[in-house]
PDB file of N, CA and C in Angstrom:
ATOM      1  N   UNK A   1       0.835  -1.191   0.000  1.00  0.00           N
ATOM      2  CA  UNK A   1       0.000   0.000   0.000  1.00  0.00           C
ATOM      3  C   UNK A   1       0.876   1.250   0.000  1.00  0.00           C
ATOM      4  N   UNK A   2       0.137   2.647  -0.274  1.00  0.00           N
ATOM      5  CA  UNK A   2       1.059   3.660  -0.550  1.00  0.00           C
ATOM      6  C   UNK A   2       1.882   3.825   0.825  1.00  0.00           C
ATOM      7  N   UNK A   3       1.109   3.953   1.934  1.00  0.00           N
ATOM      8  CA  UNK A   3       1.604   4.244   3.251  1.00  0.00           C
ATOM      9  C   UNK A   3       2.768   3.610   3.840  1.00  0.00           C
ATOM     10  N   UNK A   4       2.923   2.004   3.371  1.00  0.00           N
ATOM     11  CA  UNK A   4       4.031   0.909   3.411  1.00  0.00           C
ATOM     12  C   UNK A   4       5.211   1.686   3.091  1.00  0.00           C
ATOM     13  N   UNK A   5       5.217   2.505   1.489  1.00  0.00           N
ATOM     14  CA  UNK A   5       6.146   2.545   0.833  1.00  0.00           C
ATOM     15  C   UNK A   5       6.738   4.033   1.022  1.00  0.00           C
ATOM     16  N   UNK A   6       5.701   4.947   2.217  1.00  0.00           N
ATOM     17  CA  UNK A   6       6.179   5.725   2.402  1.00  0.00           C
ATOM     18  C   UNK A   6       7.560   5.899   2.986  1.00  0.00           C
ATOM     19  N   UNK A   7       8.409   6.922   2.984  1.00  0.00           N
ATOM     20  CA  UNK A   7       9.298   7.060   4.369  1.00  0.00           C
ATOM     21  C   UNK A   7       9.023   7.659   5.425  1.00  0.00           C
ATOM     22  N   UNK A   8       9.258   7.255   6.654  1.00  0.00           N
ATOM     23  CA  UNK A   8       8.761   7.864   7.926  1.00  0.00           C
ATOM     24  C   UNK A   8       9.528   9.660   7.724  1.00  0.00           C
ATOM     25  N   UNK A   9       8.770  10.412   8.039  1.00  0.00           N
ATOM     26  CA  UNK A   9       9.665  11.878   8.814  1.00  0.00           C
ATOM     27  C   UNK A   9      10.594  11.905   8.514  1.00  0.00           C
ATOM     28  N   UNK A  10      10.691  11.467  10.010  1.00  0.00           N
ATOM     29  CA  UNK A  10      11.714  10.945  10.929  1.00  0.00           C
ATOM     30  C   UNK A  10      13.430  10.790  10.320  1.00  0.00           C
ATOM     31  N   UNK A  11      13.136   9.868   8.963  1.00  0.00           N
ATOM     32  CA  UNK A  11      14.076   9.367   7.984  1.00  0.00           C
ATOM     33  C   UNK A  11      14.425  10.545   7.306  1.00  0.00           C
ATOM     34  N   UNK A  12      14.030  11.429   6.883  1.00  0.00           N
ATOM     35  CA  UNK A  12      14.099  11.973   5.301  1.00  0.00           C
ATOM     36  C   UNK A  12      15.260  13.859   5.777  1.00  0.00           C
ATOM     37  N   UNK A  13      16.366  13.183   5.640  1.00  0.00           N
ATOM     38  CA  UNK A  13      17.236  14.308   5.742  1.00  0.00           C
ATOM     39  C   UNK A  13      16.851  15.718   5.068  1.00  0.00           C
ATOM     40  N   UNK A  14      16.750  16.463   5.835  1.00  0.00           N
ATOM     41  CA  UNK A  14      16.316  17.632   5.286  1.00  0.00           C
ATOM     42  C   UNK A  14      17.085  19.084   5.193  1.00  0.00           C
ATOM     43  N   UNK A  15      18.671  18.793   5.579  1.00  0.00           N
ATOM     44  CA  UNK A  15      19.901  19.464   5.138  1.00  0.00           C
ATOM     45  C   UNK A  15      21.456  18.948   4.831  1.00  0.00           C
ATOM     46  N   UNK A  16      21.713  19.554   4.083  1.00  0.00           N
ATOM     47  CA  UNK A  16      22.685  18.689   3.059  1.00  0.00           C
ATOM     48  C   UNK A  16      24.083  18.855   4.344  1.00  0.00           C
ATOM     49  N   UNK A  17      24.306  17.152   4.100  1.00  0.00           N
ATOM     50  CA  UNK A  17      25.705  16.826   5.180  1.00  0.00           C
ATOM     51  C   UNK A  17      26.907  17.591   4.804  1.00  0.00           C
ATOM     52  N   UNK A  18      27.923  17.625   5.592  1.00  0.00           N
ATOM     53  CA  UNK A  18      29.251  18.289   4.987  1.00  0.00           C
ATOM     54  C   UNK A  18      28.992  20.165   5.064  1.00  0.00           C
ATOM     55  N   UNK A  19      30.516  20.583   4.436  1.00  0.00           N
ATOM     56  CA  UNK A  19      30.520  21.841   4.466  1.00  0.00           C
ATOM     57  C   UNK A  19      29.930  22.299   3.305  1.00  0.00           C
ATOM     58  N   UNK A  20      29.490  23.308   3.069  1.00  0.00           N
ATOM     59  CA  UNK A  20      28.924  23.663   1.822  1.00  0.00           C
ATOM     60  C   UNK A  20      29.142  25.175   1.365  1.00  0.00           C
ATOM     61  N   UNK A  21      29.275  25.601   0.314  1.00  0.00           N
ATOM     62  CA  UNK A  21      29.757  26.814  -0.388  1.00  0.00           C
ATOM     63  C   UNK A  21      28.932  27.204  -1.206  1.00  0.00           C
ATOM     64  N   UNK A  22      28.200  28.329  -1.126  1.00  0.00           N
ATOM     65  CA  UNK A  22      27.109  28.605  -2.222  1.00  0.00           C
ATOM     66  C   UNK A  22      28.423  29.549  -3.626  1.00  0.00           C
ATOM     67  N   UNK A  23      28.061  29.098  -4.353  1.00  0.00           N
ATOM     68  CA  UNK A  23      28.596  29.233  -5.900  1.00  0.00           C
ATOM     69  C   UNK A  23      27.323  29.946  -6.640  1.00  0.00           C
ATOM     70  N   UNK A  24      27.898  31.632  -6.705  1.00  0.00           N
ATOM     71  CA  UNK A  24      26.960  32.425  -6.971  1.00  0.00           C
ATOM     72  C   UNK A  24      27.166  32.350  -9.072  1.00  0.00           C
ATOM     73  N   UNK A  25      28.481  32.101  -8.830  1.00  0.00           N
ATOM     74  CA  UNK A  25      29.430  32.830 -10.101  1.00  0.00           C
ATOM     75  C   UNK A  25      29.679  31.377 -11.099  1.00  0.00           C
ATOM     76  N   UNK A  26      30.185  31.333 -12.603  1.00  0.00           N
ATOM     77  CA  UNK A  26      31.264  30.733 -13.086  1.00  0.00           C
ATOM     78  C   UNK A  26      32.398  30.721 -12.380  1.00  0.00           C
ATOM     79  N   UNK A  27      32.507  32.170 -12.245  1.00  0.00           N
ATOM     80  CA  UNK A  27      33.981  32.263 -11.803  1.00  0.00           C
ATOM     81  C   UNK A  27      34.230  31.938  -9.853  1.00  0.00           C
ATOM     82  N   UNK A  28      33.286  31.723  -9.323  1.00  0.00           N
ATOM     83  CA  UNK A  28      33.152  31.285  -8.248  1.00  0.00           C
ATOM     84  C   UNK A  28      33.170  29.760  -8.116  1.00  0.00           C
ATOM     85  N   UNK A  29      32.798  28.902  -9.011  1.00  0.00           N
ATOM     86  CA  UNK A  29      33.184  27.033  -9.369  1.00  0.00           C
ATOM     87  C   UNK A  29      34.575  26.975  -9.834  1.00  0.00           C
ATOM     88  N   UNK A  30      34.952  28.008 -11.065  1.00  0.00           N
ATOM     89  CA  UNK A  30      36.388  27.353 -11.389  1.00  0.00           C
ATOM     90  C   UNK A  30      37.579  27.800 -10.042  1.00  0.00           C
ATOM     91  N   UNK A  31      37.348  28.954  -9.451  1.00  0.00           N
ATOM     92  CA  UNK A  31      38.126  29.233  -7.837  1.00  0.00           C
ATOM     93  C   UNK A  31      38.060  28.333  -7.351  1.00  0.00           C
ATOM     94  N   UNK A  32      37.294  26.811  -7.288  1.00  0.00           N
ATOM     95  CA  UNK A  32      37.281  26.339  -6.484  1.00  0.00           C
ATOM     96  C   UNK A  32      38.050  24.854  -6.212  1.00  0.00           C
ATOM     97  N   UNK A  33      38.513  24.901  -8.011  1.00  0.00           N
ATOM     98  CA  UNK A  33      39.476  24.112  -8.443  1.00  0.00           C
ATOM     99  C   UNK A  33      40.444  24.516  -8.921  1.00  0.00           C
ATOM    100  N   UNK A  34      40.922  26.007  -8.982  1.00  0.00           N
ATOM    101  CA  UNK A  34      42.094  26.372  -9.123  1.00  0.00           C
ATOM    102  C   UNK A  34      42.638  27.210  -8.664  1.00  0.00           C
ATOM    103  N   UNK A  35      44.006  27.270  -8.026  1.00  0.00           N
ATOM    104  CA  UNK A  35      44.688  28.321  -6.774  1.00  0.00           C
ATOM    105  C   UNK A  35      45.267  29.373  -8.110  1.00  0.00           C
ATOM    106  N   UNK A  36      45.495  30.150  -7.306  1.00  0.00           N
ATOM    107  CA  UNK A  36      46.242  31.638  -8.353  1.00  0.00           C
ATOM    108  C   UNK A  36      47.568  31.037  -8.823  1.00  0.00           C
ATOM    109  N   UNK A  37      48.286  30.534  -7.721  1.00  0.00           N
ATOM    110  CA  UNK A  37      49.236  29.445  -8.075  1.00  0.00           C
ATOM    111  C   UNK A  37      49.382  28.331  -9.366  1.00  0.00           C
ATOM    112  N   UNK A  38      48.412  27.859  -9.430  1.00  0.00           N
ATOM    113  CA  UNK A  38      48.071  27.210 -10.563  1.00  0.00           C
ATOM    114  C   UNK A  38      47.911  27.857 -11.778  1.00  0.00           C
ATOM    115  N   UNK A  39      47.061  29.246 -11.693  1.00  0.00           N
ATOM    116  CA  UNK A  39      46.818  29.749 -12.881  1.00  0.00           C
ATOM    117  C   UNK A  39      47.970  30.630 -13.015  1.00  0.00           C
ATOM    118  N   UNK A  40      48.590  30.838 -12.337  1.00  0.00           N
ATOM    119  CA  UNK A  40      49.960  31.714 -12.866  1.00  0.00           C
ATOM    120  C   UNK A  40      51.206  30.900 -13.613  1.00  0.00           C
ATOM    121  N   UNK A  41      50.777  29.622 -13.237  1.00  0.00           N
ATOM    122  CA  UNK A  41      51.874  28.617 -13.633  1.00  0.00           C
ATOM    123  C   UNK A  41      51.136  27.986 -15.275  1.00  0.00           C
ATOM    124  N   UNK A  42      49.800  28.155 -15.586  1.00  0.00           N
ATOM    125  CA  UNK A  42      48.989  28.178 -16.784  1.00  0.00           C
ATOM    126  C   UNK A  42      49.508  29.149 -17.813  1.00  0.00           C
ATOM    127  N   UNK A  43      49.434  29.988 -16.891  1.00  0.00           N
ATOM    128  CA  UNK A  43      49.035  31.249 -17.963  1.00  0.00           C
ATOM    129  C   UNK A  43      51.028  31.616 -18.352  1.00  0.00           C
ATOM    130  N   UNK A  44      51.914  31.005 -17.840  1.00  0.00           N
ATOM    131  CA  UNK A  44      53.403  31.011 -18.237  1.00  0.00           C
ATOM    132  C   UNK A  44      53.712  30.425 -19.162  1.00  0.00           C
ATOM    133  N   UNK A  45      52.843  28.853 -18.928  1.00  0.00           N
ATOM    134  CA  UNK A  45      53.379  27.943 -19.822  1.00  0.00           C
ATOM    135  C   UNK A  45      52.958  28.146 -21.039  1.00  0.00           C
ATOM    136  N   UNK A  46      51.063  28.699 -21.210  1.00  0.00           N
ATOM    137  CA  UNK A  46      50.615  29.106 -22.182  1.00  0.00           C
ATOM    138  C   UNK A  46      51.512  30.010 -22.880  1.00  0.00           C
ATOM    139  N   UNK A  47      52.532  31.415 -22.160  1.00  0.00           N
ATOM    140  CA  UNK A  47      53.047  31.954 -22.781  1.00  0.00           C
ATOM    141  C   UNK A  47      53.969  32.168 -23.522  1.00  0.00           C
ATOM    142  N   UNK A  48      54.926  30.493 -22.446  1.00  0.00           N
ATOM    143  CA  UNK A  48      56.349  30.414 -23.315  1.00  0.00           C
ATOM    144  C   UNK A  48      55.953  29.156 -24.581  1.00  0.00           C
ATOM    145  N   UNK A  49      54.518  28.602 -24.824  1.00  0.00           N
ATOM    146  CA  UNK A  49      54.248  27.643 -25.613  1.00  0.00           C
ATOM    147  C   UNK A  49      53.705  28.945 -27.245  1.00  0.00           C
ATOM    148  N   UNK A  50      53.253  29.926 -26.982  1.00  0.00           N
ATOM    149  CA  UNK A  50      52.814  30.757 -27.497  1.00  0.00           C
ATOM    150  C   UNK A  50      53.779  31.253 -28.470  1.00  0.00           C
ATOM    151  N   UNK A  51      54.852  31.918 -27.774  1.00  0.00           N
ATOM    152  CA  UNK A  51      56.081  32.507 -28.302  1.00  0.00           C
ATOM    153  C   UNK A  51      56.713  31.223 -28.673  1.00  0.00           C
ATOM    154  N   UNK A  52      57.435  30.243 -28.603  1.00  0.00           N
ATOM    155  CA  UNK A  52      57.929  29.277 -29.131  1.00  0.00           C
ATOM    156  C   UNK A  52      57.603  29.144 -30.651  1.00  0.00           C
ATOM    157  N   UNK A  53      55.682  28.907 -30.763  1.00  0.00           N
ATOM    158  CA  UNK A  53      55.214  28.854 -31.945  1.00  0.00           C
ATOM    159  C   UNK A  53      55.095  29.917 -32.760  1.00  0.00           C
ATOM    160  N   UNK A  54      54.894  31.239 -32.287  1.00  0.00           N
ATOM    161  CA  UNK A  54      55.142  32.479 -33.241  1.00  0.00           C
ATOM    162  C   UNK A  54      56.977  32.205 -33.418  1.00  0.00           C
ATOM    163  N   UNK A  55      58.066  32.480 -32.747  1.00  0.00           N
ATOM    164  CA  UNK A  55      58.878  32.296 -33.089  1.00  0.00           C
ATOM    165  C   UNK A  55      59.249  31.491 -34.438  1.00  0.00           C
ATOM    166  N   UNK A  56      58.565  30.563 -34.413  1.00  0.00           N
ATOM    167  CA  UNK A  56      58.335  29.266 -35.453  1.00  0.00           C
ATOM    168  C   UNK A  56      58.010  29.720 -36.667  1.00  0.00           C
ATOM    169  N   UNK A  57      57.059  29.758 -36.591  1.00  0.00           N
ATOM    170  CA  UNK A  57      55.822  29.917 -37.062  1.00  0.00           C
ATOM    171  C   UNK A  57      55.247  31.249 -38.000  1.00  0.00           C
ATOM    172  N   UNK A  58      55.283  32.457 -37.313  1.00  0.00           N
ATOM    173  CA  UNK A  58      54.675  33.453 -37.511  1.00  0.00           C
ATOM    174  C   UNK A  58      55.702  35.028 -38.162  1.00  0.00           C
ATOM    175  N   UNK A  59      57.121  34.518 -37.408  1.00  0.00           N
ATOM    176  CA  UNK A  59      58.029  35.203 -37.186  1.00  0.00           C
ATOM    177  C   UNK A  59      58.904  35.162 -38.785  1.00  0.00           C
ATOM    178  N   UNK A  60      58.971  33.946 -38.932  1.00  0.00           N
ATOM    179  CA  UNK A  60      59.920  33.750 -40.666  1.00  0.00           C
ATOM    180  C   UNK A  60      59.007  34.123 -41.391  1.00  0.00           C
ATOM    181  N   UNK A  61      57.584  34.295 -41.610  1.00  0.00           N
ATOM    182  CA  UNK A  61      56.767  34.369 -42.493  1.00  0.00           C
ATOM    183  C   UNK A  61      56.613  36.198 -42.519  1.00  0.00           C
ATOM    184  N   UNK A  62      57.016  36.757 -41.520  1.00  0.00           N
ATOM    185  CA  UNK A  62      56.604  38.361 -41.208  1.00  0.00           C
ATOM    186  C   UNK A  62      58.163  38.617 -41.980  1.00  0.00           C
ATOM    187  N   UNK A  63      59.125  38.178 -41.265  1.00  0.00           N
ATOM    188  CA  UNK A  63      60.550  38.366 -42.356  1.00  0.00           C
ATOM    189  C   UNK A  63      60.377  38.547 -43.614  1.00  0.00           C
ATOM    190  N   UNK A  64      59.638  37.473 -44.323  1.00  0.00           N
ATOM    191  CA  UNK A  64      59.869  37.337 -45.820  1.00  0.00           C
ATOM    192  C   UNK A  64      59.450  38.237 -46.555  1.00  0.00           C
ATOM    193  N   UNK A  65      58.238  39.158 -45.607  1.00  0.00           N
ATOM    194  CA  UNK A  65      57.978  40.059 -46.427  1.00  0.00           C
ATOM    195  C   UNK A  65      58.371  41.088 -46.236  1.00  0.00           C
ATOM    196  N   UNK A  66      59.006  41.393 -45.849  1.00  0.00           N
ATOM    197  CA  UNK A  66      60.068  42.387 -45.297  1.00  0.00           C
ATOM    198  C   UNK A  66      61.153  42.547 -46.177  1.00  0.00           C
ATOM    199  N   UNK A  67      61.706  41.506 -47.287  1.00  0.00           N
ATOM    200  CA  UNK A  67      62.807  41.535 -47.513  1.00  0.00           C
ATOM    201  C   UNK A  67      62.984  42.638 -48.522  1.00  0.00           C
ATOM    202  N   UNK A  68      63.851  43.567 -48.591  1.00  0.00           N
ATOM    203  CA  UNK A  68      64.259  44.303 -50.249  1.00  0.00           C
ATOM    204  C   UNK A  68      64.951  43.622 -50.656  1.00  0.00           C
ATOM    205  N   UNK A  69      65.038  44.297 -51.916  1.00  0.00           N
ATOM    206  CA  UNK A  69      66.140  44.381 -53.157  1.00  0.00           C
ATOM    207  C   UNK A  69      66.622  45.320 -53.566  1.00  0.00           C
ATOM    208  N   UNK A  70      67.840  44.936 -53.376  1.00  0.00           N
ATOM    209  CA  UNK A  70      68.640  46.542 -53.787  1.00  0.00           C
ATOM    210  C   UNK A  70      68.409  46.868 -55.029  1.00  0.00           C
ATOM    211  N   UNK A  71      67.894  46.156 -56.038  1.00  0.00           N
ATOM    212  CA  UNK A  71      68.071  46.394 -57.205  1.00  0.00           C
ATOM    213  C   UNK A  71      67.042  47.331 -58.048  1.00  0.00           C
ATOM    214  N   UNK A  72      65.783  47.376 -56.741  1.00  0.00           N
ATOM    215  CA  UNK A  72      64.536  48.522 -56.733  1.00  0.00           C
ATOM    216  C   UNK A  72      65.326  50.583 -56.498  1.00  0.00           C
ATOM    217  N   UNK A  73      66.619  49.937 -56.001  1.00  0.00           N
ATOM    218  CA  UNK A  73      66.599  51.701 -55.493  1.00  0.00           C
ATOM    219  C   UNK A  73      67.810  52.369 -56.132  1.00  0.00           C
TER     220      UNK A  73
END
């Protein structure tokens, strides 16, 4: 019967166990998995991975057009 399958009261937790943090923000969830520490050590690697590839990459190709000829002047 329905009443069988009820749960008593008594049973039915009615505030959440543990510590809890209300998370108003995006940026209030990702704080909460990452220290400044971390993102300063991100945002380095991003930068020396960045420059590596322009170096590469971006840098011989800006040269080439750069180049004269003496034979214009």
């Amino acid at each position: 019967s329905l009443e069988e399958s009820r749960t008593a009261a008594a049973n039915v937790m009615k505030k959440t166990s543990g510590p809890t943090i209300k998370i108003q923000t995006i940026l209030d969830a990702f704080k909460l998995f990452f220290t400044n520490e971390m993102l300063e050590q991100i945002v380095l690697h991003t930068n020396l991975y960045a420059k590596r590839y322009y170096d590469k990459k971006i840098r011989p190709r800006q040269d080439s057009y750069n180049i004269r000829s003496d034979s214009h002047f």
